[in-house]
Protein backbone atom coordinates (compact mmCIF):
# COMPACT_ATOMS: atom_id res chain seq x y z
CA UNK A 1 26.21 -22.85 -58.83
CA UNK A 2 29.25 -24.78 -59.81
CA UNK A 3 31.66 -26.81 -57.61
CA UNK A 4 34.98 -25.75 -57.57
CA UNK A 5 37.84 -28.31 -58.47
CA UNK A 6 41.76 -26.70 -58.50
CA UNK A 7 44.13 -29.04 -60.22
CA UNK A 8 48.05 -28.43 -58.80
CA UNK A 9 50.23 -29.38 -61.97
CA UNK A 10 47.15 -28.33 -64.53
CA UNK A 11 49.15 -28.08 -66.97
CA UNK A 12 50.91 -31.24 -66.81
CA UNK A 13 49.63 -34.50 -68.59
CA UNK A 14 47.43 -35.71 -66.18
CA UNK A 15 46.14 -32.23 -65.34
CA UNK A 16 45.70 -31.37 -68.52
CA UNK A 17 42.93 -33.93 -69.44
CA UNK A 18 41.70 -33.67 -66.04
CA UNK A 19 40.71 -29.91 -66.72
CA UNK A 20 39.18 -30.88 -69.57
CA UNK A 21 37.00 -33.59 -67.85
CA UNK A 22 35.58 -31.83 -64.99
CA UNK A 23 35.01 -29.05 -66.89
CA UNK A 24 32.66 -30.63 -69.53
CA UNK A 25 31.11 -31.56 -66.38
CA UNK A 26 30.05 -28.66 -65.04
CA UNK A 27 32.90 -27.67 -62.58
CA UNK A 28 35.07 -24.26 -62.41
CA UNK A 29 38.42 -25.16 -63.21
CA UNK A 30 41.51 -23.27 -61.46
CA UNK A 31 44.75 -24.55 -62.37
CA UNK A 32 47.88 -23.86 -60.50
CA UNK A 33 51.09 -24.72 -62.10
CA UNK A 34 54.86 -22.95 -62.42
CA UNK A 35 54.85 -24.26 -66.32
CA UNK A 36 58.52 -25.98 -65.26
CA UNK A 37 57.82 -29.25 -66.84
CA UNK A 38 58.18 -29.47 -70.71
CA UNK A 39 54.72 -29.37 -72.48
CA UNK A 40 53.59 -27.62 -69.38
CA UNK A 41 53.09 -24.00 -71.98
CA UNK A 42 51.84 -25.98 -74.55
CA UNK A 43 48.88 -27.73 -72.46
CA UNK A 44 48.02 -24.23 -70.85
CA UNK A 45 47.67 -22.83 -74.04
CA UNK A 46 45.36 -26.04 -75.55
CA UNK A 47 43.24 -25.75 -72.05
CA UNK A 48 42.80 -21.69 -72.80
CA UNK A 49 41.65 -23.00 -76.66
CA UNK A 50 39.19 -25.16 -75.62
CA UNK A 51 37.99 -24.38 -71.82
CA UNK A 52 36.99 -21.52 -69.44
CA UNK A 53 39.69 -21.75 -66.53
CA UNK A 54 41.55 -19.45 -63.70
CA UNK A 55 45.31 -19.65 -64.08
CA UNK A 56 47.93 -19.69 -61.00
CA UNK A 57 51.29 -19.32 -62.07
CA UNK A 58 52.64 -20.31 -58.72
CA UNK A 59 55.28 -23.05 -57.33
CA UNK A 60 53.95 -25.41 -54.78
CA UNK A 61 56.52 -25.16 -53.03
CA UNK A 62 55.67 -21.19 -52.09
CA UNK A 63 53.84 -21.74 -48.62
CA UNK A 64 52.97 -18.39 -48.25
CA UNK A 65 51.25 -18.17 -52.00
CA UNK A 66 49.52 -21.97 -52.16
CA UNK A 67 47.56 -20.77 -49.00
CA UNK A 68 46.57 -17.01 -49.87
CA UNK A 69 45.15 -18.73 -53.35
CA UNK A 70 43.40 -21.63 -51.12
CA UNK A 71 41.72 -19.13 -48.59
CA UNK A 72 40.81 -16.79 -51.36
CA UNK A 73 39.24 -19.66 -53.64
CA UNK A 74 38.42 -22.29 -51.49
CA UNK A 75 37.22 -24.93 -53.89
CA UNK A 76 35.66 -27.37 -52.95
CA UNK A 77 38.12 -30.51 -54.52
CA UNK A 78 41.65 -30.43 -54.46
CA UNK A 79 43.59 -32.99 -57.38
CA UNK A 80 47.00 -32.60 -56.17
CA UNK A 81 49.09 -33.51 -59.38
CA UNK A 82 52.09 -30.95 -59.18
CA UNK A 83 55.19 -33.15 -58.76
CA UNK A 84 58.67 -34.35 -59.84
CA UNK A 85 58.18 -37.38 -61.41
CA UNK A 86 61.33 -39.52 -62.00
CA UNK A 87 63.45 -42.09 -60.20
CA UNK A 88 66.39 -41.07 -61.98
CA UNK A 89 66.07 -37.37 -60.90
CA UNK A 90 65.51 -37.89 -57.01
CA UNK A 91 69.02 -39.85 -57.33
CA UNK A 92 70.50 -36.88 -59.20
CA UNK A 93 68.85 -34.22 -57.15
CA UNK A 94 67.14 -35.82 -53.98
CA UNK A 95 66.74 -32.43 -52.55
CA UNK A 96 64.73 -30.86 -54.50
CA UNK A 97 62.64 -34.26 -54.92
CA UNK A 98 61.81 -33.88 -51.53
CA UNK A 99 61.20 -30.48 -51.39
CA UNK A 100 58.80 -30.50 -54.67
CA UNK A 101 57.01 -34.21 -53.29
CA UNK A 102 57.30 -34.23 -49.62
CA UNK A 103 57.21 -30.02 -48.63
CA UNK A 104 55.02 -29.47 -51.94
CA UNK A 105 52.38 -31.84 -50.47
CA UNK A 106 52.73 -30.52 -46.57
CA UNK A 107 52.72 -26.78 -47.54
CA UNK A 108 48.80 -27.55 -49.21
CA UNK A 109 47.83 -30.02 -46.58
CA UNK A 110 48.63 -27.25 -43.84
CA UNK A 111 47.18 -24.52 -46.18
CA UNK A 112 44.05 -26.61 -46.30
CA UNK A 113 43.76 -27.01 -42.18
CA UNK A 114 44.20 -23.53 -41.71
CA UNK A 115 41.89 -21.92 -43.85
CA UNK A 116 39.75 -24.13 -46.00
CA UNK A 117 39.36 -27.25 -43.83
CA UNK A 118 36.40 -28.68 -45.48
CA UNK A 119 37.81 -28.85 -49.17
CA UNK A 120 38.52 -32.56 -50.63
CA UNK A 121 41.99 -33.29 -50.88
CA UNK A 122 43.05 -36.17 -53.66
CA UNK A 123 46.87 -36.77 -53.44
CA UNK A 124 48.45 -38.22 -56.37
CA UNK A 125 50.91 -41.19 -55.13
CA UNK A 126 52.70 -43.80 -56.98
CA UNK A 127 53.24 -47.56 -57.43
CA UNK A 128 56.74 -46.75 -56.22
CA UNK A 129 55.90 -46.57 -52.29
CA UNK A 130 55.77 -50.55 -52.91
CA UNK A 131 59.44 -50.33 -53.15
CA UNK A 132 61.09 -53.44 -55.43
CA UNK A 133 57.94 -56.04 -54.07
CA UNK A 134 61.70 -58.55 -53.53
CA UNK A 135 59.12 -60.67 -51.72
CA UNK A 136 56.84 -61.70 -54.07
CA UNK A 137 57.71 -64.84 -56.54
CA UNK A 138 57.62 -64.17 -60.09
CA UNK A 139 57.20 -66.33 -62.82
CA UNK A 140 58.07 -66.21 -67.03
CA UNK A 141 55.06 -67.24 -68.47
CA UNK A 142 54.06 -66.36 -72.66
CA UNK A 143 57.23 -63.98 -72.93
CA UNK A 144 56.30 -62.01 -69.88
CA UNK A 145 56.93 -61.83 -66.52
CA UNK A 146 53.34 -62.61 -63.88
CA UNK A 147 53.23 -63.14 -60.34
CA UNK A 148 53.13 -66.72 -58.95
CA UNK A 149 50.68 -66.28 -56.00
CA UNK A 150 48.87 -63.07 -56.76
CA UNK A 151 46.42 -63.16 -59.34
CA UNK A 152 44.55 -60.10 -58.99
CA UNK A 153 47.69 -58.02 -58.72
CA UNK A 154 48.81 -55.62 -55.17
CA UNK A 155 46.26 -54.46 -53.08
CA UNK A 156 46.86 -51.96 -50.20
CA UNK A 157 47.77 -53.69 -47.71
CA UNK A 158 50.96 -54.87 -48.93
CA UNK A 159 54.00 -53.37 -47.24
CA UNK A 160 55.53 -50.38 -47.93
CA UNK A 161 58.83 -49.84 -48.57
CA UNK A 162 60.09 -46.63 -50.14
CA UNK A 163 62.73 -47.65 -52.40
CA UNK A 164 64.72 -44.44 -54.27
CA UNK A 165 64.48 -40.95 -53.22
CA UNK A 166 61.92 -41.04 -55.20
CA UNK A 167 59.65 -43.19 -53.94
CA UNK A 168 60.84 -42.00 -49.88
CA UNK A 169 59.34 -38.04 -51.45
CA UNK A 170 56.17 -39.51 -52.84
CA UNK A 171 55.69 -41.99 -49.84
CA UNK A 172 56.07 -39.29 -47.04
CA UNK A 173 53.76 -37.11 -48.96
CA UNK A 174 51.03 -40.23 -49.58
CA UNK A 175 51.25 -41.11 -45.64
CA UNK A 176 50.69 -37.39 -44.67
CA UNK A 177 48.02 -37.42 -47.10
CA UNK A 178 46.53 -40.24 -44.88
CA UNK A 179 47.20 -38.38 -41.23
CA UNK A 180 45.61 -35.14 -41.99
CA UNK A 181 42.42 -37.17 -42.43
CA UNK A 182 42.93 -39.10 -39.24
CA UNK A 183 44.44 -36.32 -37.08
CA UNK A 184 42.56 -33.48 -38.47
CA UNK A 185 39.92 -34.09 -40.42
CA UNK A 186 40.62 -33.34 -43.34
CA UNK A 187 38.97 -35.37 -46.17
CA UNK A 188 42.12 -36.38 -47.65
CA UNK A 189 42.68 -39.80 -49.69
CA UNK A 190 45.59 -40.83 -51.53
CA UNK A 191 45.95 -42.73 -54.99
CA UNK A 192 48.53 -45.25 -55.48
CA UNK A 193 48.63 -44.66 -59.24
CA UNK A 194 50.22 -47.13 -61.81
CA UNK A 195 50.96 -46.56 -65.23
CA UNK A 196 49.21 -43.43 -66.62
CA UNK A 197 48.89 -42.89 -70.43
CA UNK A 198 47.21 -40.57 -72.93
CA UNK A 199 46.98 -37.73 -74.94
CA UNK A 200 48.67 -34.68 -74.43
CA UNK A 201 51.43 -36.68 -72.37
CA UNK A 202 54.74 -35.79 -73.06
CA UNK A 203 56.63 -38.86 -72.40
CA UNK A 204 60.52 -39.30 -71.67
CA UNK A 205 63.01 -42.53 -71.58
CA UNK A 206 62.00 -42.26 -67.86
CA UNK A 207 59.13 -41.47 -67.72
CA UNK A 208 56.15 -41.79 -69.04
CA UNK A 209 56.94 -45.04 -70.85
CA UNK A 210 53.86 -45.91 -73.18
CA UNK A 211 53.85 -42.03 -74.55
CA UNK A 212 58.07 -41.95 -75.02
CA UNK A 213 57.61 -45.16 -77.21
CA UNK A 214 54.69 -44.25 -78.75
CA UNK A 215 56.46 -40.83 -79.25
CA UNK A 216 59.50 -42.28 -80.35
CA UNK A 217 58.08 -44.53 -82.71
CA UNK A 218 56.45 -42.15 -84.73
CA UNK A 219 60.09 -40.29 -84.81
CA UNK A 220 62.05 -42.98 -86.13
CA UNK A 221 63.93 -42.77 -82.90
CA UNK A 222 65.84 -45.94 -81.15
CA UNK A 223 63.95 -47.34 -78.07
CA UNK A 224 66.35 -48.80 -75.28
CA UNK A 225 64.62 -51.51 -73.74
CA UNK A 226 66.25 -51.66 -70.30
CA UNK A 227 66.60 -55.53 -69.27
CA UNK A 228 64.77 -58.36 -71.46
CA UNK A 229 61.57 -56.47 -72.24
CA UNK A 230 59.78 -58.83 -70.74
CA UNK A 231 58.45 -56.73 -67.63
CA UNK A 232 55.07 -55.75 -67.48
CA UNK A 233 53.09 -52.91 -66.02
CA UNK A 234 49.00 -52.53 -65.87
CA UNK A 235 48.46 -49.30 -67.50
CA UNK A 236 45.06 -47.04 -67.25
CA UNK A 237 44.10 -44.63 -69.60
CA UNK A 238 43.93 -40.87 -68.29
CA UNK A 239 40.21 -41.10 -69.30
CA UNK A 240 39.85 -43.72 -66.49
CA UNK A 241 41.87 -41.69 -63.91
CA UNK A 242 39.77 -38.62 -64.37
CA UNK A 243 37.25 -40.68 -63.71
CA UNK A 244 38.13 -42.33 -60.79
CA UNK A 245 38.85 -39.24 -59.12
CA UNK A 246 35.37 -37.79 -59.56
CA UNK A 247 34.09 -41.77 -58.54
CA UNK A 248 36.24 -40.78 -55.45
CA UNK A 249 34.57 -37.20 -54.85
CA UNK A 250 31.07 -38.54 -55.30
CA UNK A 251 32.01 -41.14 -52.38
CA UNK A 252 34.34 -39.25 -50.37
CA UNK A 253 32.86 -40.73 -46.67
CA UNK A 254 34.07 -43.69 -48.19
CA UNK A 255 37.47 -42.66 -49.51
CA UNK A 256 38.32 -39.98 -46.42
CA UNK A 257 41.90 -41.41 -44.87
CA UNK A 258 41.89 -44.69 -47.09
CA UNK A 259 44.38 -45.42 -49.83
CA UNK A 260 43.29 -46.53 -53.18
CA UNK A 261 45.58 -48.91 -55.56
CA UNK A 262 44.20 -47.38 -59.10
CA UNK A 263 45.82 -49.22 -62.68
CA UNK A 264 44.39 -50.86 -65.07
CA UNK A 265 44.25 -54.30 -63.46
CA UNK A 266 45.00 -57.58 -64.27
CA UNK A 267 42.87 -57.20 -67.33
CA UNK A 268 45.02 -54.31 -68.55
CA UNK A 269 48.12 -54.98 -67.78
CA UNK A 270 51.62 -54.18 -71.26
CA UNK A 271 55.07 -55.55 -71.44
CA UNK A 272 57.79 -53.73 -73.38
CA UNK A 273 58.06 -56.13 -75.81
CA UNK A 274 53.82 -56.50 -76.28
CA UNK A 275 53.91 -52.55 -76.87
CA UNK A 276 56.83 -52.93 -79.37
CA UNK A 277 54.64 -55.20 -81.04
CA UNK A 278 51.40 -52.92 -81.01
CA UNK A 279 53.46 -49.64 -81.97
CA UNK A 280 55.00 -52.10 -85.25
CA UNK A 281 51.30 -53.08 -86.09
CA UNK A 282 49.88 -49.38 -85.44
CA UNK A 283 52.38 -47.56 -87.05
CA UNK A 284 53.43 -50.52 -89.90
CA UNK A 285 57.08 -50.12 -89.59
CA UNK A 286 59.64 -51.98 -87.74
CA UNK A 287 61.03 -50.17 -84.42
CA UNK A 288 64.65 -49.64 -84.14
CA UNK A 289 65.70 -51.39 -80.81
CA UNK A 290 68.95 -51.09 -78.94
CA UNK A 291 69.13 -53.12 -75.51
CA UNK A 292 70.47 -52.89 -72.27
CA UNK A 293 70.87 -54.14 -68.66
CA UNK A 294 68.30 -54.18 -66.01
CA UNK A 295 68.08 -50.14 -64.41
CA UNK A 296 68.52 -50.36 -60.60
CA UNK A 297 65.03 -50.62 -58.97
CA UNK A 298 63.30 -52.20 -61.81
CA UNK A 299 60.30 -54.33 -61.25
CA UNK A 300 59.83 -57.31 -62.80
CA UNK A 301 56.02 -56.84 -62.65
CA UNK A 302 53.52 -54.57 -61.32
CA UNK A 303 50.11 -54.60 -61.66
CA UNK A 304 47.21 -53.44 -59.33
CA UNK A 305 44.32 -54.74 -57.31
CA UNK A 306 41.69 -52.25 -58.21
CA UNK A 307 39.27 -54.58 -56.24
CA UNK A 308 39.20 -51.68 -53.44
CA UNK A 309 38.29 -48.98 -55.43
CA UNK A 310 35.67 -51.23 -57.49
CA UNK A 311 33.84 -51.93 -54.00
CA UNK A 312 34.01 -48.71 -52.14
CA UNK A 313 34.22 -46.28 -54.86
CA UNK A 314 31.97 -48.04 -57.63
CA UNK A 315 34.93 -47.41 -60.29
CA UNK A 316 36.35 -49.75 -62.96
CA UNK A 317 39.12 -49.26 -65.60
CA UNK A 318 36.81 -49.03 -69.02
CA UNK A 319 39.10 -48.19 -71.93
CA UNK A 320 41.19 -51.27 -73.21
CA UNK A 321 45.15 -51.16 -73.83
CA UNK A 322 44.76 -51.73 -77.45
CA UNK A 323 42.05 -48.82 -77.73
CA UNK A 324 44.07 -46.60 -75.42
CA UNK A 325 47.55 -47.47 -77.37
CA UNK A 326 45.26 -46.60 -80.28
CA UNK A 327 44.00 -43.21 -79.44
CA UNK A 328 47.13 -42.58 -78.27
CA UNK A 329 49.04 -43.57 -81.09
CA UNK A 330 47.09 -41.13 -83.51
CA UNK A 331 47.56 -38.14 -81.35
CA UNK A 332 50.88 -38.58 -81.49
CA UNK A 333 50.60 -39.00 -85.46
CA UNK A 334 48.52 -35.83 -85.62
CA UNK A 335 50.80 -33.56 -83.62
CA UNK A 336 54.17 -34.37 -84.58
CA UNK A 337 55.70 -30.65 -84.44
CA UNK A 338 54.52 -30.80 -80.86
CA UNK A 339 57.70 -33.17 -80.19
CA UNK A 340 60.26 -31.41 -81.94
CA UNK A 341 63.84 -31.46 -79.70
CA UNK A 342 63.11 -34.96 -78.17
């Protein structure tokens, strides 16, 4: 008999490819999703195309509905993916950020206590709960900003500090995450996730970064590189995420109440101005640039310490930036009409 995974925000980019994946390997896929987001239809409708799923149309935010569907089903792995997203929107809207993030996460934690206790719960957190890392020295170095004293990047025990509505949402629902497997027992672990990027992602100016200039790019459209470009993320491949969250299931004694710092690493690791440069070469056209100041909040650098993950849950980034830029890059050329009112 197969396990049973249910993805919360199927439908989105992440949740999407994560269907995909655990389906291929041999898990029953129910997806739960309120198809808000934009490319949210258009996933569902590629998932029915080429997998066998169960469809929720429900909001996360419905207490009464996320646990009827979790004591009715109760699978045996919960991705929680179902989210709002952006720094920019928790300023514009921090109540509903909260309520979608924060509430959202509680509503399935509690649904999980009461009537499926035993199901694994993977939250999906952010870089963000780091807050502006003000602390940490930073170099320019080759046209790109690095850290001075910390080669392999931030691990999890660096402070938190939950900088933007935003990150205060995400934050409150990654340290629940952490107390429902300490208080209750429920095997709960949260992922501190850096830059995701991939097919079927249907990237914005805020979010989403690699996919809106990869997406943008092929469009012809202006890219606004916010500050001097310079900045640089470590990005991971969705292919690598999926897998690290089945590398966390398989070792979940090991995972149960820990946080787990999951990017690409300091092997992996994109400035604006290096993807410019790899879109140009890909696509073999100049990029129309227009520039601007610094955004409040923006990092000079971030990059992970996967080290954690690579001990406890046996899990290393695999696919490269320029093969993942690359894959990327031709699904974007190949389904152009998908991006029509960007």
């Amino acid at each position: 008999m197969n396990r049973k995974i249910l993805i919360t925000g199927g439908a989105g980019f992440i949740g999407a490819n994560c269907a995909k994946f655990f389906f291929e390997n041999d898990w029953d896929v129910l997806i739960v999703d309120n198809l808000s987001r934009k490319g949210g239809a258009i996933n569902l409708e590629w998932l029915k195309n080429n997998i066998k799923l169960k469809f929720f149309q429900a909001d996360i935010r419905d207490y009464d509905l996320m646990k009827e569907i979790i004591k009715t089903e109760t699978p045996d792995v919960i991705i929680h993916l179902a989210a709002q997203v952006a720094v920019t929107t928790s300023v514009l809207n921090p109540f509903e950020d909260f309520d979608i993030n924060a509430r959202g996460t509680f509503n399935i934690l509690e649904a999980l206590r009461l009537t499926s206790p035993n199901t694994i719960f993977i939250n999906a957190s952010t870089n963000k709960v780091y807050g502006k890392l003000e602390a940490l020295n930073v170099i320019e170095r080759n046209n790109r900003y690095e850290y001075c004293d910390s080669p392999n990047g931030i691990d999890e025990k660096f402070p938190l500090e939950f900088y933007s509505p935003y990150g205060c949402s995400k934050g409150s629902a990654d340290q629940y995450t952490l107390d429902y497997a300490r208080i209750f027992g429920i095997k709960s672990t949260t992922f501190r996730q850096s830059c995701i990027y991939g097919e079927r992602q249907f990237g914005v100016e805020d979010q989403g970064w690699v996919a809106w200039f990869a997406i943008a790019a092929a469009l012809d459209k202006e890219i606004t590189i916010y500050g001097d470009g310079m900045q640089i993320r470590d990005v991971l491949s969705v292919k690598d995420l999926a897998k690290a969250y089945l590398a966390a299931i398989d070792n979940i004694d090991k995972a149960v109440g820990q946080a787990f710092n999951i990017g690409g690493g300091p092997e992996n690791t994109l400035s604006l101005i290096e993807l410019i440069d790899l879109l140009e070469k890909k696509n073999q056209k100049k990029i129309p640039l227009h520039w601007d100041d610094w955004r409040p909040g923006d990092q000079q650098v971030f990059v992970c310490d996967v080290n954690k993950a690579k001990k406890l849950l046996k899990w290393v980034p695999t696919v490269t930036v320029k093969e993942g830029v690359g894959e990327l890059v031709d699904w974007v050329q190949r389904n152009k009409t998908l991006f029509s009112g960007l």
